[in-house]
C-alpha atoms as a PDB file:
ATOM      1  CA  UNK A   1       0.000   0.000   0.000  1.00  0.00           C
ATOM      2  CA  UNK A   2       2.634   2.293   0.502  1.00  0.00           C
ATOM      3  CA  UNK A   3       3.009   2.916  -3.437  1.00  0.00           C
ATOM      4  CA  UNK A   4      -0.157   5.170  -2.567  1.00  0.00           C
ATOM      5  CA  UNK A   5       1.700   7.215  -0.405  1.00  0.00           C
ATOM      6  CA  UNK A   6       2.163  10.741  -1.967  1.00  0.00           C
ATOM      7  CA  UNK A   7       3.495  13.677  -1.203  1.00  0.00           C
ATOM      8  CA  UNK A   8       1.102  16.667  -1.840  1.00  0.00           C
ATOM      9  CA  UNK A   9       2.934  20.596  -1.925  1.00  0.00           C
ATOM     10  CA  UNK A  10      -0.534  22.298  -1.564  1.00  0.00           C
ATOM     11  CA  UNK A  11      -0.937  21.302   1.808  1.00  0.00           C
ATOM     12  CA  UNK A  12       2.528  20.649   2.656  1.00  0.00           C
ATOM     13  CA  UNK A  13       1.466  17.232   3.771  1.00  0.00           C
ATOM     14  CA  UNK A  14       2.122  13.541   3.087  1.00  0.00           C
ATOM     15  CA  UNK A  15      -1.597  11.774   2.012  1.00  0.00           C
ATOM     16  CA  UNK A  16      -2.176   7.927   2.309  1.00  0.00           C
ATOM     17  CA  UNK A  17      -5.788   6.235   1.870  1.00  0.00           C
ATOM     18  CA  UNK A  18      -6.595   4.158   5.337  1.00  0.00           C
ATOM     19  CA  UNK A  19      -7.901   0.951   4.277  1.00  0.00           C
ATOM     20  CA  UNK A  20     -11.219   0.098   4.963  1.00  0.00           C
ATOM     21  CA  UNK A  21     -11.853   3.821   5.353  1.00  0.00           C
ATOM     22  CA  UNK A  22     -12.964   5.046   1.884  1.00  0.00           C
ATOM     23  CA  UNK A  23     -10.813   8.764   2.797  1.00  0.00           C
ATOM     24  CA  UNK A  24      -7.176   9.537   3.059  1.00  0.00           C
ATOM     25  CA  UNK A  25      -5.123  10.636   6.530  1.00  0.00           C
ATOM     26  CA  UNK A  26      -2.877  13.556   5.740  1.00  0.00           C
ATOM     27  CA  UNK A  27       0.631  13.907   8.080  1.00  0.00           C
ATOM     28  CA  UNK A  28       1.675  17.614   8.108  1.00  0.00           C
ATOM     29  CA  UNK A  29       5.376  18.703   7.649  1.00  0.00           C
ATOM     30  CA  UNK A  30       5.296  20.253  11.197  1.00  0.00           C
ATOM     31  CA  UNK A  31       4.389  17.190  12.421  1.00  0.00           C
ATOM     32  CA  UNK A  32       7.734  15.561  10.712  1.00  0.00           C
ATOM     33  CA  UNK A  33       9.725  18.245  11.455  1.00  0.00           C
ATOM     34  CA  UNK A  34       8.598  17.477  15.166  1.00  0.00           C
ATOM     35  CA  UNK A  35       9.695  13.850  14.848  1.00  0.00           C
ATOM     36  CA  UNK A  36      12.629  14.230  12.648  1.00  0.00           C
ATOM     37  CA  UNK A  37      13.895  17.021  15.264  1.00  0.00           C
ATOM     38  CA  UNK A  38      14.991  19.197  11.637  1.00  0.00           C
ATOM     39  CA  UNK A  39      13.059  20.968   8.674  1.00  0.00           C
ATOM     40  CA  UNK A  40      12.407  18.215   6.556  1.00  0.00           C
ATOM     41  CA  UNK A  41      12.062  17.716   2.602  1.00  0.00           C
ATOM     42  CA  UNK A  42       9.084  15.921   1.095  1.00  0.00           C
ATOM     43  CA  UNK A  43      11.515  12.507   0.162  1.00  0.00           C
ATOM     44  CA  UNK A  44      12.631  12.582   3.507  1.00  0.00           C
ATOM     45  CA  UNK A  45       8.795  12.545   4.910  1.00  0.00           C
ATOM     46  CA  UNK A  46       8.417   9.771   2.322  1.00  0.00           C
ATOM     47  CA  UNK A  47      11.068   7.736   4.073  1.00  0.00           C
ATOM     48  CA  UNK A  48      10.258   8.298   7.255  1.00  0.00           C
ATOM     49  CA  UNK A  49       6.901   7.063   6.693  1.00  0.00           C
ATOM     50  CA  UNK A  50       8.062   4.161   4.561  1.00  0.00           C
ATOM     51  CA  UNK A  51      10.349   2.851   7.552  1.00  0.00           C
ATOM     52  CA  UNK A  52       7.807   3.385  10.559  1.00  0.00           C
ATOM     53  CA  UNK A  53       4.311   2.617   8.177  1.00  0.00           C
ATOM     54  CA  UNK A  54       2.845   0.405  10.292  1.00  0.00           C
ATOM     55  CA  UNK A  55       3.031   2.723  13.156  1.00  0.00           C
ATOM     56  CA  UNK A  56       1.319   5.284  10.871  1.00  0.00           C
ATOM     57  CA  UNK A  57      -1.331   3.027   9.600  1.00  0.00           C
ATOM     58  CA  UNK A  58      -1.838   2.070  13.547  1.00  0.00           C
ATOM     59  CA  UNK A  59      -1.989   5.787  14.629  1.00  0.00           C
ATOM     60  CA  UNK A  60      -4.917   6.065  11.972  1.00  0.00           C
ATOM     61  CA  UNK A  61      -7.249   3.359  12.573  1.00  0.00           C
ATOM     62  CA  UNK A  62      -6.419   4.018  16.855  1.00  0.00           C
ATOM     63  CA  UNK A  63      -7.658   7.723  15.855  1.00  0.00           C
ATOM     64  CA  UNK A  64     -10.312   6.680  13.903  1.00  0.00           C
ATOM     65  CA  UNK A  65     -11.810   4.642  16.646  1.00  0.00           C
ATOM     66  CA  UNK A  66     -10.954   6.895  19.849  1.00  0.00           C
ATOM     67  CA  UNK A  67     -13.209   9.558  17.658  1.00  0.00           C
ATOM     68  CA  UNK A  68     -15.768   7.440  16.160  1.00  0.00           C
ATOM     69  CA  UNK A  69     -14.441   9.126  12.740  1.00  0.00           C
ATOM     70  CA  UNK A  70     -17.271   7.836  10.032  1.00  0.00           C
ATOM     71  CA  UNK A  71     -15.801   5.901   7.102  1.00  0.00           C
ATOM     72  CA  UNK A  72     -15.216   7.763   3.773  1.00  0.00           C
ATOM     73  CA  UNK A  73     -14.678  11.599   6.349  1.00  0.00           C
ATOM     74  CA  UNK A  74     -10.605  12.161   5.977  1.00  0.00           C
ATOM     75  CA  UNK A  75      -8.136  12.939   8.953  1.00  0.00           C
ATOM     76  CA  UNK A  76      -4.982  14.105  10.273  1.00  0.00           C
ATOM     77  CA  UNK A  77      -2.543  12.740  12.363  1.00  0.00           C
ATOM     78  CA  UNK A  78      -0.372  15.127  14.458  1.00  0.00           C
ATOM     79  CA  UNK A  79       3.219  13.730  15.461  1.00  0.00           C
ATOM     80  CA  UNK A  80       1.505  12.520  19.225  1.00  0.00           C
ATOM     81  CA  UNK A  81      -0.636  10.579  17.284  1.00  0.00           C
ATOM     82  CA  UNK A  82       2.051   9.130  15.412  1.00  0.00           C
ATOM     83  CA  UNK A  83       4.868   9.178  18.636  1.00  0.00           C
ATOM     84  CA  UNK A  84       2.313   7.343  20.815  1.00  0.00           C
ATOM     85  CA  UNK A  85       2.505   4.026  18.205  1.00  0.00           C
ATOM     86  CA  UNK A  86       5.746   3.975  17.915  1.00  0.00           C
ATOM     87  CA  UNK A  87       6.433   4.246  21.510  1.00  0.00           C
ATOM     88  CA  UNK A  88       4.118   1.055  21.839  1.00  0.00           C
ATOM     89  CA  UNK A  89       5.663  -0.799  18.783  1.00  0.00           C
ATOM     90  CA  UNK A  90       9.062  -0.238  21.076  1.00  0.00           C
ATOM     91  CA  UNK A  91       7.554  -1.511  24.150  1.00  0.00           C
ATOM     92  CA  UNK A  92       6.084  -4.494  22.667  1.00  0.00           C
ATOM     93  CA  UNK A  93       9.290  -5.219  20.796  1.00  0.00           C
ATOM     94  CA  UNK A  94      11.455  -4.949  23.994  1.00  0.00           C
ATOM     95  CA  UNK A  95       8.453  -7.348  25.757  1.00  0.00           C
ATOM     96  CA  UNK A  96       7.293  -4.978  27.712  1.00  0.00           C
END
């Protein structure tokens, strides 16, 4: 799925469709530059996405249910969102 990741300049944003969803979840470049500690470019939003995606795709569907978002209504993630998965992907693969 992640060959449906874009990048999209009008909203300074990275896009991805959340299966099952019918709508897209847009990540901000604030939010990156938050996680990634620097200003980042587009390719290197890309990659950070591509190398934690199931933390992303987690952070999605976790949002969508905490907020009873209805299928086919798009979101945002913000980089707590995003932080608080891969925090718990780290736990679990330390076995905590």
């Amino acid at each position: 799925m992640s060959s449906e990741v874009h990048w999209r300049d009008d909203i300074a944003s990275l896009v991805f469709p959340v299966a099952g969803h019918d709508a897209i979840c847009a990540v901000h470049r604030g939010a990156f530059r938050t996680l990634l500690g620097v200003e980042p470019a587009p390719e290197a939003c890309l990659g950070y996405f591509r190398r934690f995606e199931a933390a992303f795709r987690a952070a999605a569907g976790a949002k969508i249910a905490r907020n009873g978002i209805l299928p086919g209504t798009s979101l945002h993630l913000t980089s707590r969102d995003i932080a608080r998965k891969l925090l718990e992907n780290a736990q679990i693969a330390n076995g905590e």
